[in-house]
C-alpha atoms as a PDB file:
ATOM      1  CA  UNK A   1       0.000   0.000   0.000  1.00  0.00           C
ATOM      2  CA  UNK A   2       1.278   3.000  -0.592  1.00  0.00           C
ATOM      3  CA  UNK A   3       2.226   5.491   1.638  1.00  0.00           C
ATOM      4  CA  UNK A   4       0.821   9.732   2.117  1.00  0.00           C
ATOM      5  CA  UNK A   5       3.729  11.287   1.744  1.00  0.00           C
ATOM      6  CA  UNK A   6       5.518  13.872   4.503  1.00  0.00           C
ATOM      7  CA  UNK A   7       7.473  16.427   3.177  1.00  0.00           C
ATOM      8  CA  UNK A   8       5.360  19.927   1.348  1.00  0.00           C
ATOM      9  CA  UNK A   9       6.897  19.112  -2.056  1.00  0.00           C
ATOM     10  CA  UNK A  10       5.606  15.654  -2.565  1.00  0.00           C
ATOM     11  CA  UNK A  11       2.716  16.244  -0.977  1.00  0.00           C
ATOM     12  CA  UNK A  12       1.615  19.238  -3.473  1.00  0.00           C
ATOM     13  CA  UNK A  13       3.111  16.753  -6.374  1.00  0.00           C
ATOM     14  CA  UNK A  14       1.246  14.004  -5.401  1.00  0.00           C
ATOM     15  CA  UNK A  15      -1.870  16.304  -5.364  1.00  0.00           C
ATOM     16  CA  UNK A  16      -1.522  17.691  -8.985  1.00  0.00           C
ATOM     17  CA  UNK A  17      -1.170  13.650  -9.942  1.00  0.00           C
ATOM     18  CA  UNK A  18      -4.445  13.515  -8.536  1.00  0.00           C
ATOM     19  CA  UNK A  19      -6.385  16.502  -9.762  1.00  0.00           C
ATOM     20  CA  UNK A  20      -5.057  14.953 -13.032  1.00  0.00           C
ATOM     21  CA  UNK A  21      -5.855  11.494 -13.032  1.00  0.00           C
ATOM     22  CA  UNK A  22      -9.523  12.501 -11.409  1.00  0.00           C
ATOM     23  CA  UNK A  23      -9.568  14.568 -14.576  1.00  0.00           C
ATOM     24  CA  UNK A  24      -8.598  11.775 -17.101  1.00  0.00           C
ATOM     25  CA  UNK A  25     -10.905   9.312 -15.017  1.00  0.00           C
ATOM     26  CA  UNK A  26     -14.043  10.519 -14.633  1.00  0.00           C
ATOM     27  CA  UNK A  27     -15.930   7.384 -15.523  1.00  0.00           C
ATOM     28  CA  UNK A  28     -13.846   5.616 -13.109  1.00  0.00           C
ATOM     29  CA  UNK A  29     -14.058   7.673 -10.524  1.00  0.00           C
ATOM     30  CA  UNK A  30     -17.159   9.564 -10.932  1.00  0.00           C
ATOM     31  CA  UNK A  31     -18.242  11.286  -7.890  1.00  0.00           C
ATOM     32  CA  UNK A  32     -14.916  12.110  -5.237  1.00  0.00           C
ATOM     33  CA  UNK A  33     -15.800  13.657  -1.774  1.00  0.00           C
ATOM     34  CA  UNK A  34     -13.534  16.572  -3.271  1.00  0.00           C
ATOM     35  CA  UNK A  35     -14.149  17.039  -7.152  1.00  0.00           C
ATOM     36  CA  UNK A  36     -11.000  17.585  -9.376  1.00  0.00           C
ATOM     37  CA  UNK A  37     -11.474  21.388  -9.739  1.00  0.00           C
ATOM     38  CA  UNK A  38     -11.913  21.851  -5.673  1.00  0.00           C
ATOM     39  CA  UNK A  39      -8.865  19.840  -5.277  1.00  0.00           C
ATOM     40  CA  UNK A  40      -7.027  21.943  -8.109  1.00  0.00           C
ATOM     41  CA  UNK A  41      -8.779  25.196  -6.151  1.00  0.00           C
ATOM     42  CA  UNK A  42      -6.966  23.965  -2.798  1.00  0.00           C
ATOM     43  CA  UNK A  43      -3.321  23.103  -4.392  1.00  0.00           C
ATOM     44  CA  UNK A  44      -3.397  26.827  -6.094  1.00  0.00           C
ATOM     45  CA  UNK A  45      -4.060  28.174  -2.482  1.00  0.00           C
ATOM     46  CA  UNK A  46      -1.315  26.139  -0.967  1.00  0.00           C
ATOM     47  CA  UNK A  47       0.892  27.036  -3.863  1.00  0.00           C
ATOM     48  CA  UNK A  48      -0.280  30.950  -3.179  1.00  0.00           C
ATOM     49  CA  UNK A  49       0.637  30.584   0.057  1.00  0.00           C
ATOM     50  CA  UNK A  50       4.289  29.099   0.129  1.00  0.00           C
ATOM     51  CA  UNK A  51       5.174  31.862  -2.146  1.00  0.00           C
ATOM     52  CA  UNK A  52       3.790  34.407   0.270  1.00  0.00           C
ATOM     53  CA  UNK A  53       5.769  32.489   2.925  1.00  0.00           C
ATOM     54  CA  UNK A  54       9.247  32.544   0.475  1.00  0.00           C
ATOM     55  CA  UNK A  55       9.322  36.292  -0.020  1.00  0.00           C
ATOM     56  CA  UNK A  56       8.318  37.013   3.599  1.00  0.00           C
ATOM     57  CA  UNK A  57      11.143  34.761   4.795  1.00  0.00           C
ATOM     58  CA  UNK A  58      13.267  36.516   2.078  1.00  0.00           C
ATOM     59  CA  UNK A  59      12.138  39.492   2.930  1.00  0.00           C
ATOM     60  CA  UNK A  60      12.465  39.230   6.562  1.00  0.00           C
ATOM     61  CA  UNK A  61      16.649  37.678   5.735  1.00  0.00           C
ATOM     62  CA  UNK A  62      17.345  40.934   3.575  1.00  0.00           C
ATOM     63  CA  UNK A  63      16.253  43.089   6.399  1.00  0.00           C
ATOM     64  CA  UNK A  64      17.923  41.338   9.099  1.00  0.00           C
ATOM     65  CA  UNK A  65      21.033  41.466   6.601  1.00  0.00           C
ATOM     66  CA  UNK A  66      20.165  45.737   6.579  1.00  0.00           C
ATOM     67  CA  UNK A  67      19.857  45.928  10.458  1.00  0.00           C
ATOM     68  CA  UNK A  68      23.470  43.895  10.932  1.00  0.00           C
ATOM     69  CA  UNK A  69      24.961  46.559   8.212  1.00  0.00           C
ATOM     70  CA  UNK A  70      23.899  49.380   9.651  1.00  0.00           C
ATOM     71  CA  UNK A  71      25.142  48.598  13.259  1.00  0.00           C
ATOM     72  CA  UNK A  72      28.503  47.495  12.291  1.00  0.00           C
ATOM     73  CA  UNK A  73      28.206  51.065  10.652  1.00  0.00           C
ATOM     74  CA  UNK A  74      27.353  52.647  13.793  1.00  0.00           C
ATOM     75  CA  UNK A  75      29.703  50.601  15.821  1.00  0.00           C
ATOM     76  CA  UNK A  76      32.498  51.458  13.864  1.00  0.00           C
ATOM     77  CA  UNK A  77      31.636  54.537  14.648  1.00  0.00           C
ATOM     78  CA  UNK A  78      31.517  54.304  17.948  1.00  0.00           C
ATOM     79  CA  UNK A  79      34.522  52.481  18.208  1.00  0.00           C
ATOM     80  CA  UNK A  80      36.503  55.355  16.516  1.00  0.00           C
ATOM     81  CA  UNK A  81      35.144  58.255  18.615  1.00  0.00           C
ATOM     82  CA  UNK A  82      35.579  56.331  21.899  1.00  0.00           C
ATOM     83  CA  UNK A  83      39.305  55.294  20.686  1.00  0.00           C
ATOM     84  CA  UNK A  84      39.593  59.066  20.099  1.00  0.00           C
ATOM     85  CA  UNK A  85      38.255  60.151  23.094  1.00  0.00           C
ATOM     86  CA  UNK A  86      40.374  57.601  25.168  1.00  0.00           C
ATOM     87  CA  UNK A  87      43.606  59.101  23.620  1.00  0.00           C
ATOM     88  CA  UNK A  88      42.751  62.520  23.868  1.00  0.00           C
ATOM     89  CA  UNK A  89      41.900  62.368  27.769  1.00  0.00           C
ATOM     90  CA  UNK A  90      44.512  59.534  28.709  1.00  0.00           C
ATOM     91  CA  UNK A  91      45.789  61.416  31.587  1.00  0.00           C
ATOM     92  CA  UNK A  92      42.180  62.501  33.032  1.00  0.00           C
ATOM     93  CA  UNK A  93      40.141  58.927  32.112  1.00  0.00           C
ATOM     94  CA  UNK A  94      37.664  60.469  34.678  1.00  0.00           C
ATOM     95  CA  UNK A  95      36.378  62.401  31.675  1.00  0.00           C
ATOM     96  CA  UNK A  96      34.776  59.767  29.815  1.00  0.00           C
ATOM     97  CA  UNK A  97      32.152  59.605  31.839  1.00  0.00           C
ATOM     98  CA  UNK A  98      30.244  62.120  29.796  1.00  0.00           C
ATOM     99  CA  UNK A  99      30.624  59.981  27.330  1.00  0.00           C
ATOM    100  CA  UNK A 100      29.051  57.415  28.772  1.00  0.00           C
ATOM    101  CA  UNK A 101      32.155  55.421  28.803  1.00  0.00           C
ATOM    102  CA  UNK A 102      35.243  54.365  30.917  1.00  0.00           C
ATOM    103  CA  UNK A 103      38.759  54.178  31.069  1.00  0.00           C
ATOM    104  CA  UNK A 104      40.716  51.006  30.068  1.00  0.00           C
ATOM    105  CA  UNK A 105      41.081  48.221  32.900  1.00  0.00           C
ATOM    106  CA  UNK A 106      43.817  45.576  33.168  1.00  0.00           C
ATOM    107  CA  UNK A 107      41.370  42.430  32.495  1.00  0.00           C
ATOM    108  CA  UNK A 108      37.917  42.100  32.381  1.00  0.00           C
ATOM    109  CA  UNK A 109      35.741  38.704  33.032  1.00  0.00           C
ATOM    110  CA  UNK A 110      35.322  36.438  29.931  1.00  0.00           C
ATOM    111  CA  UNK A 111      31.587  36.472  28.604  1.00  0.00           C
ATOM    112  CA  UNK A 112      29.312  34.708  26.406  1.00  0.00           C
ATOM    113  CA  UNK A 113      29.849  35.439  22.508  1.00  0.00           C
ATOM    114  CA  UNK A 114      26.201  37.956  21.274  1.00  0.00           C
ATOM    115  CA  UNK A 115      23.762  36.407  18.386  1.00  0.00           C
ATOM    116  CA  UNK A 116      25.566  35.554  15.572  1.00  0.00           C
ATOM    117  CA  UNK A 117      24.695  37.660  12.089  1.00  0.00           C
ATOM    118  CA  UNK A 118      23.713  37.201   8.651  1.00  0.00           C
ATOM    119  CA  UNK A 119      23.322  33.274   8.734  1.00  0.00           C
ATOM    120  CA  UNK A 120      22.812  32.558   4.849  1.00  0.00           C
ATOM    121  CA  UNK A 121      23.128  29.690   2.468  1.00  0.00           C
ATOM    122  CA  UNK A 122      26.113  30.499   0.343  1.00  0.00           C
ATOM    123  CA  UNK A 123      25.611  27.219  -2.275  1.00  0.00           C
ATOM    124  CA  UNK A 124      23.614  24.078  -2.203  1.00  0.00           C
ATOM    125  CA  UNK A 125      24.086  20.923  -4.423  1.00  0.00           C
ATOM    126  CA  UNK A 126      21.359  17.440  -4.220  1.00  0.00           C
ATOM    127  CA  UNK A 127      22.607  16.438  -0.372  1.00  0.00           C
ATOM    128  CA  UNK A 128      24.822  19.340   0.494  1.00  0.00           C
ATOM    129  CA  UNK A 129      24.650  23.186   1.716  1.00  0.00           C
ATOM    130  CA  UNK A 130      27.135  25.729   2.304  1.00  0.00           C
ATOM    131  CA  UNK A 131      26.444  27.555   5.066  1.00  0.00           C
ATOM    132  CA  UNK A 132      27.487  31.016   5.884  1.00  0.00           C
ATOM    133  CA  UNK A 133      27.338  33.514   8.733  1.00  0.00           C
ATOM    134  CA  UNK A 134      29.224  36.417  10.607  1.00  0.00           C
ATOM    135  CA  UNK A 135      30.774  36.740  14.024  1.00  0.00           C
ATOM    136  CA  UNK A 136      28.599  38.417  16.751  1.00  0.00           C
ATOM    137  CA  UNK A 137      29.274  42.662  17.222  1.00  0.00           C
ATOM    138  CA  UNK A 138      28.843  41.977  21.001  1.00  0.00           C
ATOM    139  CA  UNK A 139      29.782  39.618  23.758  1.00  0.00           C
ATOM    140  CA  UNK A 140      32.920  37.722  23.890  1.00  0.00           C
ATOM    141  CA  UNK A 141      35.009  36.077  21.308  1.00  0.00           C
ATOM    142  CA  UNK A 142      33.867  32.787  20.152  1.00  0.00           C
ATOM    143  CA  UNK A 143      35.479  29.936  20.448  1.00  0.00           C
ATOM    144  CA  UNK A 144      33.783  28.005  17.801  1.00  0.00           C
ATOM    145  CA  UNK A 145      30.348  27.733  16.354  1.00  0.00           C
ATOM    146  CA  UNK A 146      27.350  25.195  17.054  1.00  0.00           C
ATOM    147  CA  UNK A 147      25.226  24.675  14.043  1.00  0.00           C
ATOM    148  CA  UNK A 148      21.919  23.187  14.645  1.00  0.00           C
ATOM    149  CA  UNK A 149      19.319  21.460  12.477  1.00  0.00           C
ATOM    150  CA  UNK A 150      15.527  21.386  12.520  1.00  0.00           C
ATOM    151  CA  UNK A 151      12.754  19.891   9.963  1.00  0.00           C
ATOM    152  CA  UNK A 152       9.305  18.007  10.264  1.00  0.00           C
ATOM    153  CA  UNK A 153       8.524  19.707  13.439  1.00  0.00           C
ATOM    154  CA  UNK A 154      10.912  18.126  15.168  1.00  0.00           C
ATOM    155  CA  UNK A 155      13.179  19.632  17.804  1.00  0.00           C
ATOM    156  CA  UNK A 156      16.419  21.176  17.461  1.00  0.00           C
ATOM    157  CA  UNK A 157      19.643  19.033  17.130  1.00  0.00           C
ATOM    158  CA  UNK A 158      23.157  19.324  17.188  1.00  0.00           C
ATOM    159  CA  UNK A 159      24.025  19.040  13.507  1.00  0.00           C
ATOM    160  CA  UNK A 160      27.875  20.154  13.211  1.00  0.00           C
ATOM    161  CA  UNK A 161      30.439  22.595  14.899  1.00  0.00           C
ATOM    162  CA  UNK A 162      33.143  25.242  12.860  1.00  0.00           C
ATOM    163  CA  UNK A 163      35.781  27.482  13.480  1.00  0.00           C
ATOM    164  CA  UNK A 164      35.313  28.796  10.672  1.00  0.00           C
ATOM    165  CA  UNK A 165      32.300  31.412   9.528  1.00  0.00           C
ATOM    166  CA  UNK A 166      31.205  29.061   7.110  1.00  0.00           C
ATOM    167  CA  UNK A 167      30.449  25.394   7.384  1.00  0.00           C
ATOM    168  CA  UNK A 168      29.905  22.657   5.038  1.00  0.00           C
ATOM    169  CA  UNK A 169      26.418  20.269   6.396  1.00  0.00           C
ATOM    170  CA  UNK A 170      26.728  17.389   3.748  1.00  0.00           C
ATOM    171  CA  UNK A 171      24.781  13.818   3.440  1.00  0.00           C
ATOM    172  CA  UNK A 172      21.204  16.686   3.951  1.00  0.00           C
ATOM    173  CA  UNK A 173      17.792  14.750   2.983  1.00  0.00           C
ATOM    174  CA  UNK A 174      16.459  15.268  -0.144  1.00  0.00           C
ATOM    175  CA  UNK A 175      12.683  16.656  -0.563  1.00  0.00           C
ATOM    176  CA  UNK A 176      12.283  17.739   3.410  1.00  0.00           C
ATOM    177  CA  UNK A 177      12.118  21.123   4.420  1.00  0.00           C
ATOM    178  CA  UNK A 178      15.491  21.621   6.548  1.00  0.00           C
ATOM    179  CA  UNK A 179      16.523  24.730   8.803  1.00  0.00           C
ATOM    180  CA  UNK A 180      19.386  25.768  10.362  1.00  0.00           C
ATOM    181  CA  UNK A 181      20.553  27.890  12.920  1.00  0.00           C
ATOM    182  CA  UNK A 182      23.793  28.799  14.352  1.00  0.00           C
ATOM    183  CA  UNK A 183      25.375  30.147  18.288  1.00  0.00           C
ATOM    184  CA  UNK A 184      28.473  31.246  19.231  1.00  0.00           C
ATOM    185  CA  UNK A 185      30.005  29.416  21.824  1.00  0.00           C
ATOM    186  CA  UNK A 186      33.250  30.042  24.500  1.00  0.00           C
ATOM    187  CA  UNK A 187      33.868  29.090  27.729  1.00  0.00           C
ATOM    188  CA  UNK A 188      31.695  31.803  29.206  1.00  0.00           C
ATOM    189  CA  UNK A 189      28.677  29.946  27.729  1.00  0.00           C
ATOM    190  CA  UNK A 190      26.695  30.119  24.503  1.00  0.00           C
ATOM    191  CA  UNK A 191      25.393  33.011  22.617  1.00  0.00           C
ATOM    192  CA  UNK A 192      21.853  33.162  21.463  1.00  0.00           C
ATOM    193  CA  UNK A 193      20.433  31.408  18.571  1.00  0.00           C
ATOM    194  CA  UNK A 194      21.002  33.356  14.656  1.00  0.00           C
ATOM    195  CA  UNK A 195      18.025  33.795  12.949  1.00  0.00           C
ATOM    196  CA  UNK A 196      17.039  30.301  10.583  1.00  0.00           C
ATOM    197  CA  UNK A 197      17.413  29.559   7.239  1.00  0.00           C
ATOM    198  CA  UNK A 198      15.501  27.386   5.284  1.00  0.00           C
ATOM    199  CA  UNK A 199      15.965  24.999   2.389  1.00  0.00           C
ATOM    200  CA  UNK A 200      14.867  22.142   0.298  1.00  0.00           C
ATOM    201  CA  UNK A 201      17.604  19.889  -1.593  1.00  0.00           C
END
C-alpha cells in the first residue's frame, strides 16, 4: 500500500497527480468527496501561500542582513570616537564619563559570545549546503560555532560545529524542508540562537 507522503513538495506533487488522473478518469471515478477542480482550487491556495511564505522569509533575511549593516556602521563609529576620546583624555580617564564610557582596565571577566549575524546559504548541491554567517558585534570572542538542524517539526539538534564562519552540512535529505541555525560558543557559555534559514535539496 502506498504510503501519504511527509514532506510539502511531494505532498503538493502528489496532489496535482491527482487533480489529473480525477480529470482523465471521470468514468472511473465519478463522484470524489472533493471534485477535481476543488482539489485543483486547494493546491493553487497552498501554492499561493508558500510563495507568500518565500518572499516574507526573504524578505524578513534581507532586512535582518540591513539591520546587521547598519550597526557594524554605527559601531564602527563608535569604536573610533571612543578610541579618540580615550587618547585625547589619557591622563584625566575620569572624563569619559560624559561619554558614557570608561577608562581602560587591566582584564575584564570572559563572557558569552552575542547572536551571531547574517546566517545565509552560500551554495547548495542534491545532499549538500554551504552555510554562511558572521561573528557576533557583542559579547565575547567565540570559540567556535554550534550549528543546529531542525525539519518536520521536530526539535532542534546538534548538527555540526566550525571554526570557521562558514560550514559545510553534507549527506542533507532530499525533498524535506530543513533549517538551520547557528550560536556562538566560548567558555563563558553560549550566545543566542542566529536567525534560521531554510531549504529544500
Amino acid at each position: 500500500m502506498a504510503r501519504f507522503p511527509e514532506a510539502e513538495p511531494e505532498i503538493a506533487a502528489l496532489a496535482a497527480l491527482v487533480v489529473e488522473g480525477l480529470g482523465k478518469a471521470e468514468t472511473d471515478f465519478p463522484a470524489p468527496p472533493v471534485p477535481a477542480p476543488d482539489l485543483q482550487a486547494k493546491l493553487e491556495a497552498y501554492a499561493a501561500a508558500r510563495a507568500a511564505t518565500v518572499l516574507a522569509e526573504t524578505a524578513f533575511r534581507e532586512q535582518h542582513a540591513i539591520k546587521d549593516e547598519t550597526l557594524d556602521d554605527l559601531v564602527d563609529g563608535m569604536k573610533a570616537d571612543l578610541r579618540y576620546a580615550e587618547i585625547t583624555v589619557r591622563d584625566r580617564p575620569e572624563k569619559l564619563s560624559q561619554l558614557g564610557w570608561a577608562g581602560r582596565r587591566g582584564g575584564s571577566k570572559l563572557v558569552s559570545p552575542g547572536e551571531v549575524r547574517n546566517i545565509s546559504i552560500a551554495a547548495e548541491g542534491d545532499t549538500w549546503a554551504v552555510l554562511r554567517w558572521k561573528q557576533p558585534v557583542d559579547g565575547g570572542k567565540p570559540a567556535f560555532y554550534k550549528i543546529q538542524r531542525q525539519s518536520d517539526g521536530a526539535p532542534w539538534e546538534d548538527a555540526g560545529t566550525s571554526t570557521n564562519t562558514e560550514q559545510l552540512m553534507s549527506n542533507q535529505p532530499r525533498g524535506v524542508e530543513i533549517h538551520f541555525r547557528v550560536s556562538a560558543v566560548n567558555k563563558a557559555g553560549e550566545g543566542a540562537p542566529s536567525a534560521t534559514v531554510t531549504m529544500v535539496l
